[in-house]
N, C-alpha and C. Protein backbone atom coordinates (compact mmCIF):
# COMPACT_ATOMS: atom_id res chain seq x y z
N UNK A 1 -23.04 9.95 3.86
CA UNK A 1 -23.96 8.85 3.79
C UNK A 1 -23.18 7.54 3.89
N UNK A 2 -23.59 6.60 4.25
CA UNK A 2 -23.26 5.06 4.85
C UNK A 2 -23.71 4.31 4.11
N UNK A 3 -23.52 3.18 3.65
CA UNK A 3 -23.24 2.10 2.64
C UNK A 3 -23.31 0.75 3.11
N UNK A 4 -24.66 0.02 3.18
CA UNK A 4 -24.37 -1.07 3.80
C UNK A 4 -23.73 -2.49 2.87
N UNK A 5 -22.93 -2.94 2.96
CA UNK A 5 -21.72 -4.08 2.17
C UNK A 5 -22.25 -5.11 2.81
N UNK A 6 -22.18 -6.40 1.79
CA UNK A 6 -21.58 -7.79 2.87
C UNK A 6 -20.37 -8.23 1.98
N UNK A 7 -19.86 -9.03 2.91
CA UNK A 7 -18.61 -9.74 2.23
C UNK A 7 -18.30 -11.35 2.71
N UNK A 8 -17.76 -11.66 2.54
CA UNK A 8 -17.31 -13.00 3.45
C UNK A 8 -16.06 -12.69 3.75
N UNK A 9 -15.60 -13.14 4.97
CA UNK A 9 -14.17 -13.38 5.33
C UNK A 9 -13.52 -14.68 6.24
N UNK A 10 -12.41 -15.09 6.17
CA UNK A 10 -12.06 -16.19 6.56
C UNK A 10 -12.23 -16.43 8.09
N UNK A 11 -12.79 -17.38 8.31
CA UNK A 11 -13.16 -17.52 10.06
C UNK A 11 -12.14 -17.48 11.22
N UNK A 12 -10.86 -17.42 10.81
CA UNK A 12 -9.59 -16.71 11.85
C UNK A 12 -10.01 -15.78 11.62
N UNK A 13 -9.44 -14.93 10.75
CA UNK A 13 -9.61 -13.52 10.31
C UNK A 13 -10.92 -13.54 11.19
N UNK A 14 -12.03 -13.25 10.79
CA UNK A 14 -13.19 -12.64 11.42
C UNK A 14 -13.10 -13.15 12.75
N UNK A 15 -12.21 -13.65 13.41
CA UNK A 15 -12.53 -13.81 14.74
C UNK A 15 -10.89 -13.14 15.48
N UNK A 16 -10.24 -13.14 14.57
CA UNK A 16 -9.45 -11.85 15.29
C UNK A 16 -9.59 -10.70 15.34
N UNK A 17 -10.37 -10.26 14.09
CA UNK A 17 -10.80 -8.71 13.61
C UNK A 17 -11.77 -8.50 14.51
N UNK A 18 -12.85 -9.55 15.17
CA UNK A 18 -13.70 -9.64 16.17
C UNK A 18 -13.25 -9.30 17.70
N UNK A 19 -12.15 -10.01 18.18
CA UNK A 19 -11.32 -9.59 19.11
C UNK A 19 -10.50 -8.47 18.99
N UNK A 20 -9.89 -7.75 18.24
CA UNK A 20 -9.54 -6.97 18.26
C UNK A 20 -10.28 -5.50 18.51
N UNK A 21 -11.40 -5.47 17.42
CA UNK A 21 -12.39 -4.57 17.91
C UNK A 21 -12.91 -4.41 19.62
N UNK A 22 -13.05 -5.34 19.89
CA UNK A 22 -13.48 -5.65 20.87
C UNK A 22 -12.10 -4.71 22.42
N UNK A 23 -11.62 -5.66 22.01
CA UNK A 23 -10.55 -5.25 23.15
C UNK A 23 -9.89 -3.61 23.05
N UNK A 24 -10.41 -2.78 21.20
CA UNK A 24 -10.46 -1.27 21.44
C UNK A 24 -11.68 -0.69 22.10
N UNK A 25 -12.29 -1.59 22.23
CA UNK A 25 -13.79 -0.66 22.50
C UNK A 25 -14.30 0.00 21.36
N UNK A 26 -14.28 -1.06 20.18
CA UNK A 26 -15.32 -0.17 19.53
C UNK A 26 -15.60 -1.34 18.17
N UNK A 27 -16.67 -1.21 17.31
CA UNK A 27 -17.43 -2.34 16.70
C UNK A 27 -16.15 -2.51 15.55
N UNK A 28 -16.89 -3.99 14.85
CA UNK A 28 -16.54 -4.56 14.31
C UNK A 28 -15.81 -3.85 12.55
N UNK A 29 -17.55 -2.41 12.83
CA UNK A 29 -17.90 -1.77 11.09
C UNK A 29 -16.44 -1.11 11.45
N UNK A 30 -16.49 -0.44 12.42
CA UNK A 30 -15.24 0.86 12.65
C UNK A 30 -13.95 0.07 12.31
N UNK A 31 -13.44 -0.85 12.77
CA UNK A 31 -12.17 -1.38 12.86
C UNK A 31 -11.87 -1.89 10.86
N UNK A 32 -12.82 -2.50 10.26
CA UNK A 32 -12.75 -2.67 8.92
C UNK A 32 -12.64 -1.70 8.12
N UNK A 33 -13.75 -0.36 8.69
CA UNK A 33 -13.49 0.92 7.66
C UNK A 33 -12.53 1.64 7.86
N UNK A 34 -11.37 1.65 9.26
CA UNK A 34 -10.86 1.94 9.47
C UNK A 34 -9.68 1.53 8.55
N UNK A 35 -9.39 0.53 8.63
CA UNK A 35 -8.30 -0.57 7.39
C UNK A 35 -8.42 -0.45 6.38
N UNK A 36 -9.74 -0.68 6.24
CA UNK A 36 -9.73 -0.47 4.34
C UNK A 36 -9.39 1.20 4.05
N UNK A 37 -9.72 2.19 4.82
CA UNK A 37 -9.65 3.82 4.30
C UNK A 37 -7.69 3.82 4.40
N UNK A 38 -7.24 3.22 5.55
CA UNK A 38 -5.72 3.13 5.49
C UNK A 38 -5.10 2.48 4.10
N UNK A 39 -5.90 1.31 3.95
CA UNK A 39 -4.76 0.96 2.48
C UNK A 39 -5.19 1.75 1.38
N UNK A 40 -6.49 2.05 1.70
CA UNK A 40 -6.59 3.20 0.27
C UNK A 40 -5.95 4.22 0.03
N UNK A 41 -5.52 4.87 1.25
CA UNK A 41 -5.03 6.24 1.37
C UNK A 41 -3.52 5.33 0.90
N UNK A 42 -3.02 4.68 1.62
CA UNK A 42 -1.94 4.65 1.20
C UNK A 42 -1.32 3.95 -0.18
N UNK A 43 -2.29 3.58 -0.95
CA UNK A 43 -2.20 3.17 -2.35
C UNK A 43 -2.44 4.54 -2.93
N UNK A 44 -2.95 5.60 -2.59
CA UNK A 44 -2.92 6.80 -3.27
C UNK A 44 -1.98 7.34 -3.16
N UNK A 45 -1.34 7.29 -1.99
CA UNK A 45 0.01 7.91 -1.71
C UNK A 45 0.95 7.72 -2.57
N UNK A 46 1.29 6.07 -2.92
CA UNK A 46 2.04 5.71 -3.64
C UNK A 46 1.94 5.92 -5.28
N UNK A 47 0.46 6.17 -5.71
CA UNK A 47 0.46 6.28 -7.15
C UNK A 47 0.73 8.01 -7.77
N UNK A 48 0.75 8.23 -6.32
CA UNK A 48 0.85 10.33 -6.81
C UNK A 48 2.17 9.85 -6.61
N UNK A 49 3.32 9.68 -6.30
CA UNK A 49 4.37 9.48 -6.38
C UNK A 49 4.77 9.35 -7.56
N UNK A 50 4.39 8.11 -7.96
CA UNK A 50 4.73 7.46 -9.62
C UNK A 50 4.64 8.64 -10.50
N UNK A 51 3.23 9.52 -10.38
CA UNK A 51 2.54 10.24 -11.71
C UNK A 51 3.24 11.83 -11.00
N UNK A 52 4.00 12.69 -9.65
CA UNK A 52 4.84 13.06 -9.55
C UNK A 52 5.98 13.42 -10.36
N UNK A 53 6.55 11.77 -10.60
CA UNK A 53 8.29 11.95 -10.48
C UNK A 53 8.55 11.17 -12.18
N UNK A 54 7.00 10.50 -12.66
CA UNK A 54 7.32 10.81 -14.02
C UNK A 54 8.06 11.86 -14.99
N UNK A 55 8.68 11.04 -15.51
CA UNK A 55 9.43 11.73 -16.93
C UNK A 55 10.76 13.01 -16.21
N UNK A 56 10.95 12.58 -14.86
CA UNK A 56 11.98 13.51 -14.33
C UNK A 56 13.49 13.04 -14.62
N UNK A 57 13.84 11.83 -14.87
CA UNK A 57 14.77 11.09 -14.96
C UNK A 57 15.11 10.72 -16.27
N UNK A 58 15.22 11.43 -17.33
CA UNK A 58 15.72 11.70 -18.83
C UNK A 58 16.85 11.30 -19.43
N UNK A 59 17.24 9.93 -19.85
CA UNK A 59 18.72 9.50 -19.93
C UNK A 59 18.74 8.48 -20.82
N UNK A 60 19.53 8.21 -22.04
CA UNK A 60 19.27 7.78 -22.79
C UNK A 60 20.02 6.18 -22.39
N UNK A 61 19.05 5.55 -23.62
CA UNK A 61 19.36 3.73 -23.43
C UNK A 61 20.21 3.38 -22.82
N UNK A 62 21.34 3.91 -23.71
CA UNK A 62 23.07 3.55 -23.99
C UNK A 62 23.69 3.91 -22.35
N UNK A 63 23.08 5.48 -21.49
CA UNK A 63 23.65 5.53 -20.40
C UNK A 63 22.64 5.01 -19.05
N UNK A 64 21.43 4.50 -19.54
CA UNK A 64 21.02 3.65 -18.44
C UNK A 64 21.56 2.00 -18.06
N UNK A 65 21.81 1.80 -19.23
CA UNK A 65 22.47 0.35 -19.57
C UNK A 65 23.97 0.01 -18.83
N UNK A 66 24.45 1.58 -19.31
CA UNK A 66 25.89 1.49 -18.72
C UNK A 66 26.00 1.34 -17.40
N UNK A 67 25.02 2.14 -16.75
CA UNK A 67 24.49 2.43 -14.97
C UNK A 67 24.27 1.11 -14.49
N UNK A 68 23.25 0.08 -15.18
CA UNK A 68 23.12 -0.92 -14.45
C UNK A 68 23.88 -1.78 -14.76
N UNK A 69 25.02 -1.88 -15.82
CA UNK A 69 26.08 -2.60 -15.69
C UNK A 69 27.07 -2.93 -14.72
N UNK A 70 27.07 -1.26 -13.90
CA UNK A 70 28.36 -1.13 -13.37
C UNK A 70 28.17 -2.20 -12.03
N UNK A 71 29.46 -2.22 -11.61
CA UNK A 71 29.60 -3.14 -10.28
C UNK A 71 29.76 -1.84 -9.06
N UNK A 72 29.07 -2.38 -8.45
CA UNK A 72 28.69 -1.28 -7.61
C UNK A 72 29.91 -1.27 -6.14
N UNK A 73 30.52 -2.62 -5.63
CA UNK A 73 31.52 -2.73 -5.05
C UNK A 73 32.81 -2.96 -6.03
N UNK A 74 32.82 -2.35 -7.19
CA UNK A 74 34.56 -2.27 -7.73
C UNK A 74 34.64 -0.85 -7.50
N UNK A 75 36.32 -1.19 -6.72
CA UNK A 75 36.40 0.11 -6.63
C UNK A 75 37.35 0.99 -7.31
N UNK A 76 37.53 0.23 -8.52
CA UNK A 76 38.78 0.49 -9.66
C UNK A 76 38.48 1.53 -10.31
């Protein structure tokens, strides 16, 4: 099922997003739902990552502290 929205958008913007559609051959709705389903997907991508690789990296204060102390070009 389909969902009809309004929104406002800035009058460049809507007149490039206008041309652009255009010059794929195909409307205005497609090219927006198309974008918005891309950053969604890829904000999901990124938060299964986070909730992933939680709690894998187990190391206490004293030797995380030491880690970001170090100088990463000494080569002593």
């Amino acid at each position: 099922m389909k969902r009809k929205v309004g929104t406002t958008l800035d009058e460049s913007l809507y007149h490039r997003a206008k041309t652009s559609a255009r010059r794929q051959g195909r409307s205005l709705n497609d090219l927006i739902a198309e974008a918005l389903e891309k950053l969604l997907n890829r904000q999901a991508a990124r938060a299964s990552v986070v909730r992933e690789t939680q709690g894998t990296y187990k190391v206490s204060a004293k030797a995380l502290r030491t880690v970001l102390e170090e100088d990463p070009y000494d080569a002593g």
